[in-house]
C-alpha atoms as a PDB file:
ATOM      1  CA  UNK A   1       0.000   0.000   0.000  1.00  0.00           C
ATOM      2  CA  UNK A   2       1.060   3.493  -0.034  1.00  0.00           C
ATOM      3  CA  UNK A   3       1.462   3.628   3.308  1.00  0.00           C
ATOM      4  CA  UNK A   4       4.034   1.019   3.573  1.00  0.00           C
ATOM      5  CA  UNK A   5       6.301   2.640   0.963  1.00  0.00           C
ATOM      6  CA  UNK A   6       9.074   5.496   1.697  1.00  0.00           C
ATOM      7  CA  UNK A   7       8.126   8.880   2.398  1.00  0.00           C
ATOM      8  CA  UNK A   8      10.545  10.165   0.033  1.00  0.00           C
ATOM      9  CA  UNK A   9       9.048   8.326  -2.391  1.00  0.00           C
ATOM     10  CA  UNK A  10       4.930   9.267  -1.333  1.00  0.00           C
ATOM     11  CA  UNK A  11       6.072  12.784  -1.174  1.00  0.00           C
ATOM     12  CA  UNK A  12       7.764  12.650  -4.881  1.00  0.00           C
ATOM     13  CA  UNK A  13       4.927  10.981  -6.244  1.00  0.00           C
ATOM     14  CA  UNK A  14       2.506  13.641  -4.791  1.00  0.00           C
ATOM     15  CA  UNK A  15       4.551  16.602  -5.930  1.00  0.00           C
ATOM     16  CA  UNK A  16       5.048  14.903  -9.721  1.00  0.00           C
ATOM     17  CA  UNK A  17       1.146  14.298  -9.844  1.00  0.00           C
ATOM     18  CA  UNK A  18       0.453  17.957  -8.929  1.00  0.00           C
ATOM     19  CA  UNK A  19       2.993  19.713 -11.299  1.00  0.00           C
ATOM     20  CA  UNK A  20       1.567  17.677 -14.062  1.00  0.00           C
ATOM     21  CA  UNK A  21      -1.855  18.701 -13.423  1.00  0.00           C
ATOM     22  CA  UNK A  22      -0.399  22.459 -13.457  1.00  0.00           C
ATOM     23  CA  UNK A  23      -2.362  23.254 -16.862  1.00  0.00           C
ATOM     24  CA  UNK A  24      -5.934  21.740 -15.037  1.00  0.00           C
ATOM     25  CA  UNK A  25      -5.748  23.708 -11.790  1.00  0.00           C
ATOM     26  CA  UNK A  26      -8.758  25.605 -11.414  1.00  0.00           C
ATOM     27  CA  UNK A  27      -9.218  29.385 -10.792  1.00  0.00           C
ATOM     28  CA  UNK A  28     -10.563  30.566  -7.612  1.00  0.00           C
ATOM     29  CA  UNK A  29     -12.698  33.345  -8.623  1.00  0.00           C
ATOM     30  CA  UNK A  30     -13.247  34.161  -4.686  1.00  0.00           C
ATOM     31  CA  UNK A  31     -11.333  36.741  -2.997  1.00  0.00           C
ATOM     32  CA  UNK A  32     -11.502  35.655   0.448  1.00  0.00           C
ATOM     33  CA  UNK A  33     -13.001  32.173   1.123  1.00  0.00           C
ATOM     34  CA  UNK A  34     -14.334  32.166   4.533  1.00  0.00           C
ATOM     35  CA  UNK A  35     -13.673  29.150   6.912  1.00  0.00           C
ATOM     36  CA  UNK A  36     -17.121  27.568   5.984  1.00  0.00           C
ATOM     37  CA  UNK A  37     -16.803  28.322   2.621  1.00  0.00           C
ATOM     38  CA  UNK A  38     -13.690  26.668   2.672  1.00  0.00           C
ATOM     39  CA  UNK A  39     -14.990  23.330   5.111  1.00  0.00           C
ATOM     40  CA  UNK A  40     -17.463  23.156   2.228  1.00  0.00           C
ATOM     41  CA  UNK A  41     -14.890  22.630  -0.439  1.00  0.00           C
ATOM     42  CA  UNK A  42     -13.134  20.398   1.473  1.00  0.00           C
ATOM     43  CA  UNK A  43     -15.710  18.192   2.535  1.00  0.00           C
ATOM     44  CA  UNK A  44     -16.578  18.414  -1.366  1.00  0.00           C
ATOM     45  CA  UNK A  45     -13.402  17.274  -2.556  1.00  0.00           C
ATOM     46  CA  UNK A  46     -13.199  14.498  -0.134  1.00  0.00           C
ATOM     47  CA  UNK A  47     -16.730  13.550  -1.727  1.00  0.00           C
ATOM     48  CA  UNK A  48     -15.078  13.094  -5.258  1.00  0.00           C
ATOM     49  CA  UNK A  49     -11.734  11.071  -3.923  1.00  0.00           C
ATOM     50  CA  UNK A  50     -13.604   8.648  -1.468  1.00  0.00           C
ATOM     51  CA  UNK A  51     -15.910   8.159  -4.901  1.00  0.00           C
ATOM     52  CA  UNK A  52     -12.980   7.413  -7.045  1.00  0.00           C
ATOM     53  CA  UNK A  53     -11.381   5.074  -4.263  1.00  0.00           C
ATOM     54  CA  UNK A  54     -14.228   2.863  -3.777  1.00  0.00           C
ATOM     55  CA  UNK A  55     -14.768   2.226  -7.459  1.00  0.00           C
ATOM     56  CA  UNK A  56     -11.328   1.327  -7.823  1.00  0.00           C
ATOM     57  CA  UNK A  57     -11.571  -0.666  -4.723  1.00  0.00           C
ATOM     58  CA  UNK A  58     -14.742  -2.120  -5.623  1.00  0.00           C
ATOM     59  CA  UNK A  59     -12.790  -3.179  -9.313  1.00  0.00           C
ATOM     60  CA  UNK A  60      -9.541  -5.014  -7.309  1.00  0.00           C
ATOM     61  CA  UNK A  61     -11.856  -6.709  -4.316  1.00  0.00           C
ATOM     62  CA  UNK A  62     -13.788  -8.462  -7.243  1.00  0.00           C
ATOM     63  CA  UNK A  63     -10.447 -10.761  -7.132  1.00  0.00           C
ATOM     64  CA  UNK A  64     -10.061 -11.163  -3.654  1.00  0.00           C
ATOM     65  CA  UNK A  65     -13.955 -11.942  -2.918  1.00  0.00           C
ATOM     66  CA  UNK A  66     -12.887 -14.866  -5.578  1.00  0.00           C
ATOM     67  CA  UNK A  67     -10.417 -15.939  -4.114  1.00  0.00           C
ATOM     68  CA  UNK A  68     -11.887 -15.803  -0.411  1.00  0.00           C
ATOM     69  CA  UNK A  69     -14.643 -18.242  -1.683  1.00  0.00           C
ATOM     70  CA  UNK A  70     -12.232 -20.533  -3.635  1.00  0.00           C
ATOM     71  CA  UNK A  71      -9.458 -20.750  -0.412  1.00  0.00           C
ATOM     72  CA  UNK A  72     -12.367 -21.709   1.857  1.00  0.00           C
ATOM     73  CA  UNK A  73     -13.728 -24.377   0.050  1.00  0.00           C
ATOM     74  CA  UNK A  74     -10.267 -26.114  -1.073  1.00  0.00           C
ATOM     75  CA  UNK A  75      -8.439 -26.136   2.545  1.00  0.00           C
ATOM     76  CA  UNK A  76      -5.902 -22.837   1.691  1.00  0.00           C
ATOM     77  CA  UNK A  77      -7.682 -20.492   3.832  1.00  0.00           C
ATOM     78  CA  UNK A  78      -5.111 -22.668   6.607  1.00  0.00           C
ATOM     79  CA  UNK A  79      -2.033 -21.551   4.277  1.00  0.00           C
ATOM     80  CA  UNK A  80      -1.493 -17.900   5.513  1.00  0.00           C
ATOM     81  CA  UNK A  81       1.371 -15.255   5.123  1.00  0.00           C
ATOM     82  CA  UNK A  82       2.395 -11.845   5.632  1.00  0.00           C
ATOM     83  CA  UNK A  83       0.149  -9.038   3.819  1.00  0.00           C
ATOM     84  CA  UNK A  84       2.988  -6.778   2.768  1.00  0.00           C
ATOM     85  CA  UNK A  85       0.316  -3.781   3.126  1.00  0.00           C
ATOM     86  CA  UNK A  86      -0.942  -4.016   6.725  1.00  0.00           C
ATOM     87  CA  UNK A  87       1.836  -6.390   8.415  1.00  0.00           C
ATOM     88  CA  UNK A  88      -1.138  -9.094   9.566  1.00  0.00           C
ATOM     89  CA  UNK A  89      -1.366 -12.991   8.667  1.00  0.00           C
ATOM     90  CA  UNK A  90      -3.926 -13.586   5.185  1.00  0.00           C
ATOM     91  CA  UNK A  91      -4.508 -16.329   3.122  1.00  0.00           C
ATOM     92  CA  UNK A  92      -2.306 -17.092   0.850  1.00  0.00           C
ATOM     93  CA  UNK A  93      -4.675 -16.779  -2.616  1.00  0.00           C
ATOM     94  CA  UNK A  94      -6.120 -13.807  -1.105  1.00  0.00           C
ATOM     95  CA  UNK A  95      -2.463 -12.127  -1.559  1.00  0.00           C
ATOM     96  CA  UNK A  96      -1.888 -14.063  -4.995  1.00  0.00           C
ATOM     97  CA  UNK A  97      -5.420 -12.012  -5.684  1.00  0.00           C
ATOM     98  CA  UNK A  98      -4.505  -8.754  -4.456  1.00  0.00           C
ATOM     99  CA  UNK A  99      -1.119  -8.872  -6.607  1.00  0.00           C
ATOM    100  CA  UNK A 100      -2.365 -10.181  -9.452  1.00  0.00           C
ATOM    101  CA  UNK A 101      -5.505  -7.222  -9.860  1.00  0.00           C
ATOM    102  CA  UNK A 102      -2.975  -4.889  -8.723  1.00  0.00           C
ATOM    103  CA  UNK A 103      -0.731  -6.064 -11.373  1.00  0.00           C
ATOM    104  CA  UNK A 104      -3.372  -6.149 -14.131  1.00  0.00           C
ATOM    105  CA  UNK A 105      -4.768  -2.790 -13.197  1.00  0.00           C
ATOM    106  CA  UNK A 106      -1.255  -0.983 -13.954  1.00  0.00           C
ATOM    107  CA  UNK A 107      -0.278  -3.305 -16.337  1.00  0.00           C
ATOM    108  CA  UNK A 108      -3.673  -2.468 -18.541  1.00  0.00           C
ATOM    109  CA  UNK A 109      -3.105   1.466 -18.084  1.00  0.00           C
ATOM    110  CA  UNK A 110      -6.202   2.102 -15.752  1.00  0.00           C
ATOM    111  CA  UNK A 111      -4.416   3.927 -13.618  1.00  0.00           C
ATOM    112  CA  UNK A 112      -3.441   6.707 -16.447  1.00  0.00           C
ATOM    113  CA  UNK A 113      -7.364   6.329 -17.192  1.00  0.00           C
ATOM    114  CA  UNK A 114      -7.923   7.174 -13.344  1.00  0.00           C
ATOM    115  CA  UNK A 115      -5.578  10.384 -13.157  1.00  0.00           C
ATOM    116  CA  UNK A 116      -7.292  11.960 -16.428  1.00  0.00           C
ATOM    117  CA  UNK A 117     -10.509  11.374 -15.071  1.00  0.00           C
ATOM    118  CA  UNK A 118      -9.108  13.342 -11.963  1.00  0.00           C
ATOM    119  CA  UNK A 119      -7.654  16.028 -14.548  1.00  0.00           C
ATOM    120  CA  UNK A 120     -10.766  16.567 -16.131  1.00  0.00           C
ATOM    121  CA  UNK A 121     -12.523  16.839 -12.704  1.00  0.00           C
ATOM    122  CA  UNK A 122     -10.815  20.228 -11.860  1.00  0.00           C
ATOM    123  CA  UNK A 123     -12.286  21.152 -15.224  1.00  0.00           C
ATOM    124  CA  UNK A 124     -16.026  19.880 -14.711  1.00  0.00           C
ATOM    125  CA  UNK A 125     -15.799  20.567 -10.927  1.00  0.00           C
ATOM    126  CA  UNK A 126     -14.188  23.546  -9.454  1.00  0.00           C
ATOM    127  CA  UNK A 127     -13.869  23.446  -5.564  1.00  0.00           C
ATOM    128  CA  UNK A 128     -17.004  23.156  -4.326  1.00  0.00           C
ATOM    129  CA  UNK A 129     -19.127  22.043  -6.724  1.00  0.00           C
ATOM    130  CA  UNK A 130     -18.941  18.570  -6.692  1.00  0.00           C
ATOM    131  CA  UNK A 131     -21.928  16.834  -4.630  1.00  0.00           C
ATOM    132  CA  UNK A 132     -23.075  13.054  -5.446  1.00  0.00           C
ATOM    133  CA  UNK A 133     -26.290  12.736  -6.998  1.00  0.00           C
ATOM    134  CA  UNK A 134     -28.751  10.167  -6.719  1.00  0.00           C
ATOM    135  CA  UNK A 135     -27.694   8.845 -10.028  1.00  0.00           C
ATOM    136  CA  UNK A 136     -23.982   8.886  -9.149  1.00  0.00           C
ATOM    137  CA  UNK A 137     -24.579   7.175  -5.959  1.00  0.00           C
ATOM    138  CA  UNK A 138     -26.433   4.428  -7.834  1.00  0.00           C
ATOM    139  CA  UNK A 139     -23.581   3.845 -10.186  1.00  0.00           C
ATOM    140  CA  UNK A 140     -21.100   3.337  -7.390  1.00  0.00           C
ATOM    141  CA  UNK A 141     -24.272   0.659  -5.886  1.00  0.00           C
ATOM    142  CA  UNK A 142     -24.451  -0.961  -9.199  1.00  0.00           C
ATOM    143  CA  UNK A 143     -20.489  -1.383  -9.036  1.00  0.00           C
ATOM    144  CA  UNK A 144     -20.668  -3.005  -6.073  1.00  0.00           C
ATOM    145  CA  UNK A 145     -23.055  -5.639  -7.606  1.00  0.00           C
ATOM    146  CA  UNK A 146     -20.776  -5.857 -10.294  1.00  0.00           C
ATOM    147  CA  UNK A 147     -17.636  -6.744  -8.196  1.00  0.00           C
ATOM    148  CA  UNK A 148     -19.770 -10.037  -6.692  1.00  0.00           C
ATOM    149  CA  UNK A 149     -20.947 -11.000  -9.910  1.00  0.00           C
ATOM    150  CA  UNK A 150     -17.196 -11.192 -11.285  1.00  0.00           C
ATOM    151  CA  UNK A 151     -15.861 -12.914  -8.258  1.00  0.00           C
ATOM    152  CA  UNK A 152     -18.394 -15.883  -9.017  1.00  0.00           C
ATOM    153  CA  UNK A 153     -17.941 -15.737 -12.374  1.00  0.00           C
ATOM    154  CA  UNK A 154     -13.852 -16.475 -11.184  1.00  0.00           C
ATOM    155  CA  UNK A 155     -14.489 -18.591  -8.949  1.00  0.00           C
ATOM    156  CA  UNK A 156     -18.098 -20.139  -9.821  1.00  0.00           C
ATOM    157  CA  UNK A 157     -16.381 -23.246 -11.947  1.00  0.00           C
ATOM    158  CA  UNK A 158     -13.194 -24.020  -8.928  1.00  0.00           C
ATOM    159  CA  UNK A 159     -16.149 -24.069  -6.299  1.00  0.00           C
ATOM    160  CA  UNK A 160     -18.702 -26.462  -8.657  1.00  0.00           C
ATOM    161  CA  UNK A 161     -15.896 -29.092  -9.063  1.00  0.00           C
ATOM    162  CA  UNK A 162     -15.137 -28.806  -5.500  1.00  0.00           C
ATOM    163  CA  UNK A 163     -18.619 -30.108  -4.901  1.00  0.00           C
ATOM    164  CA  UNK A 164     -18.412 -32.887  -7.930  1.00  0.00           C
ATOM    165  CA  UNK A 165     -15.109 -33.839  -5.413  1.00  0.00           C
ATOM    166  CA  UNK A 166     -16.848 -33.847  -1.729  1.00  0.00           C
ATOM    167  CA  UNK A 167     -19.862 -35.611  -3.651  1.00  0.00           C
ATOM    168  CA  UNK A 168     -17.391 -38.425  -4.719  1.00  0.00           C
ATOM    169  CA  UNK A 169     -15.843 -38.852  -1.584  1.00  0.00           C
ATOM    170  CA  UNK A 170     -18.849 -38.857   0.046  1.00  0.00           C
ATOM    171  CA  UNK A 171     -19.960 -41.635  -2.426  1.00  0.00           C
ATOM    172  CA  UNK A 172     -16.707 -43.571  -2.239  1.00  0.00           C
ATOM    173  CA  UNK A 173     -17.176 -43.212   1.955  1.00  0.00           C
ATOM    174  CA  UNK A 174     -20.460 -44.794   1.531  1.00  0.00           C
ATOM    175  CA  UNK A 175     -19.887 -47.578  -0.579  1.00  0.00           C
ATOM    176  CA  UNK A 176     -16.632 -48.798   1.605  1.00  0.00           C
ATOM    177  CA  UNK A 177     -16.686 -47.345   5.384  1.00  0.00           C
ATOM    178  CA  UNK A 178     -13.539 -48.239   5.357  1.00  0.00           C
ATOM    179  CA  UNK A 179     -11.591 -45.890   3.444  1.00  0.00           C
ATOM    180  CA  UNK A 180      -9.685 -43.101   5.163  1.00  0.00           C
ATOM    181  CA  UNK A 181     -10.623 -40.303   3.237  1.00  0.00           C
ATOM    182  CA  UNK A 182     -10.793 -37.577   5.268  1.00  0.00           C
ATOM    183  CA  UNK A 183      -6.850 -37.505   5.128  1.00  0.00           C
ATOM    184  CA  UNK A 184      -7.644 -37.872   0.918  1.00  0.00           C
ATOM    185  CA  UNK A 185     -10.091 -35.369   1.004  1.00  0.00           C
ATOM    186  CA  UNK A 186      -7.582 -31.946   1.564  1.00  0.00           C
ATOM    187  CA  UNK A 187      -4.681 -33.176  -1.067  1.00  0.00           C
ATOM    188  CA  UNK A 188      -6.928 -33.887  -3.676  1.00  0.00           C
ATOM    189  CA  UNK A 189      -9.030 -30.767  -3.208  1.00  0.00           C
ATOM    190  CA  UNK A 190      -6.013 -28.704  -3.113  1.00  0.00           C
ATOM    191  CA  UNK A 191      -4.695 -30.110  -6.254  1.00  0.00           C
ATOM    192  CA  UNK A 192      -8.123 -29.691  -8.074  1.00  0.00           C
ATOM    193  CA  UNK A 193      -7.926 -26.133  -7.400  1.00  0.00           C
ATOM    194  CA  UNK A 194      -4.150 -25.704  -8.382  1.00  0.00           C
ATOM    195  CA  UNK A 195      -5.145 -27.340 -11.919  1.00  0.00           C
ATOM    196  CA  UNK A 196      -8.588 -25.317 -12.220  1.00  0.00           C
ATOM    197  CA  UNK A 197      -6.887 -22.119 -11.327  1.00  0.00           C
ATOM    198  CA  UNK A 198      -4.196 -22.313 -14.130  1.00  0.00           C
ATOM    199  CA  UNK A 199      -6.900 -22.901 -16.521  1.00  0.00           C
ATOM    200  CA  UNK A 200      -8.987 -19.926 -14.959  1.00  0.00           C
ATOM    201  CA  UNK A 201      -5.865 -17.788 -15.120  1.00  0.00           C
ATOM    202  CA  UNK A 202      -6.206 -17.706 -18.477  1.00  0.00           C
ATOM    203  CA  UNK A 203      -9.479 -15.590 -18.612  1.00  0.00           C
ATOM    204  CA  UNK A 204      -8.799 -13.646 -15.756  1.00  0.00           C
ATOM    205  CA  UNK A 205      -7.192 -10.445 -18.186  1.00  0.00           C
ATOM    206  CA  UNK A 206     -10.803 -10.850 -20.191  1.00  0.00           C
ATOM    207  CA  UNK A 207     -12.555 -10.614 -17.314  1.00  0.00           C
ATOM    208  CA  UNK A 208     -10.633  -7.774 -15.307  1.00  0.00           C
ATOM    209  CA  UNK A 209     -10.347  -5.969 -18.170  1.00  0.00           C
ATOM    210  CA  UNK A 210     -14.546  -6.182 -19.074  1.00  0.00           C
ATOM    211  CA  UNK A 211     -14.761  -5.009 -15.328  1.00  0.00           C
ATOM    212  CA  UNK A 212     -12.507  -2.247 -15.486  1.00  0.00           C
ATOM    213  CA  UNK A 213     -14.041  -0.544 -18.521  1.00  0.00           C
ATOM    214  CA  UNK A 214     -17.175  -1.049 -16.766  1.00  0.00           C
ATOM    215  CA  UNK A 215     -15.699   0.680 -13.443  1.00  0.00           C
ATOM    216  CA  UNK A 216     -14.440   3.533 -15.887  1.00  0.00           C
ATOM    217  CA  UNK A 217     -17.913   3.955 -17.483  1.00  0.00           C
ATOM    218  CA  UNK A 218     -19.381   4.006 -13.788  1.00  0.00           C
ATOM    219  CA  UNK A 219     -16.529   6.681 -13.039  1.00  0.00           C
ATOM    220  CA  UNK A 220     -17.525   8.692 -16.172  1.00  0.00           C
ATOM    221  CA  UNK A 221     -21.029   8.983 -15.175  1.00  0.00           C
ATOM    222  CA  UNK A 222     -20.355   9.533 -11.474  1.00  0.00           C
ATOM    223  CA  UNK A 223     -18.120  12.912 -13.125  1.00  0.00           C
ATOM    224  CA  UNK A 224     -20.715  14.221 -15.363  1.00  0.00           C
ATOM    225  CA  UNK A 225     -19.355  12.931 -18.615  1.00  0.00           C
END
């Protein structure tokens, strides 16, 4: 996260972002902005990043939420490691999630597409004039529908055949008792997944990159575009 990284580094990255947007900065036609006048901007502003960060967010969680349903049901939710952003213990897939949307969302230029959104909001929305309508607010909703229906659609055919598999061992447990397969059940499961996944890997650029021009259409409307 950005947190974790250097401060050097944070504070170049802020200071590069602002020149650039040099040409886009708006012109404060007040004189003196009072203090509420200036809350209200403020407050405004905050509106239009915390609207930006949850559509992203709501775009890169669509991977984790797959891979939260697909580590429960095959046994690697008891694989954990250290979440480079917040220091704690997480499953393993849910970090091979988070750096694999992270990857494809830089690697498929959404985060230029992100920044010139920003850029043209100085030019739409001067400070204080942003405010979330009831339209915009729906299209961050409707994003939050999408981001469930593309983590089953990732991890919909890994958690069928994990159900063909318990349904087999349940079968094979009832036709001889004496088979040990509870200590079957976790290897094979696991192994299922590992196969299924590199075959879902394949379609995961399609389907991130279907989602993100959806999030980026959702963005556009939320900016009054």
């Amino acid at each position: 996260g950005i947190k974790s990284g250097p401060e050097i580094a944070r504070a170049a990255l802020a200071l590069t972002v602002t020149v650039a947007l040099y040409p886009r900065w708006p012109v404060i036609t007040v004189a003196e902005p009072g203090l509420a006048r200036l809350l209200s901007w403020m407050l405004g502003e905050a509106a239009l990043g915390i609207a930006i960060g949850v559509c992203v967010s709501f775009l890169l969680e669509s991977f984790v939420f797959a891979a939260q349903m697909m580590g429960l049901q095959a046994g690697y939710a008891y694989a954990s490691t250290i979440d480079p952003t917040t220091q704690a213990d997480t499953g393993i897939l849910l970090l091979l999630a988070q750096l694999i949307a992270g990857m494809f969302f830089f690697a498929m230029g959404l985060d230029r597409e992100v920044i010139r959104i920003f850029a043209r909001t100085l030019e739409t929305f001067p400070p204080g004039n942003f405010s979330l309508a009831p339209g915009a607010v729906n299209q961050v909703l409707n994003l939050g529908a999408d981001m469930l229906a593309t983590g089953l659609r990732l991890a919909f055919p890994v958690v069928a055949l994990l159900v063909l598999v318990d349904v087999s061992l349940a079968l094979m447990g009832r036709v001889n008792a004496q088979l040990q397969l509870l200590t079957l059940a976790f290897p094979v499961k696991m192994l299922v997944t590992l196969l299924l996944l590199a075959w879902v890997s394949v379609l995961m650029p399609t389907v991130f990159r279907a989602a993100g021009h959806r999030m980026l259409a959702s963005l556009h409307a939320v900016m009054g575009r």
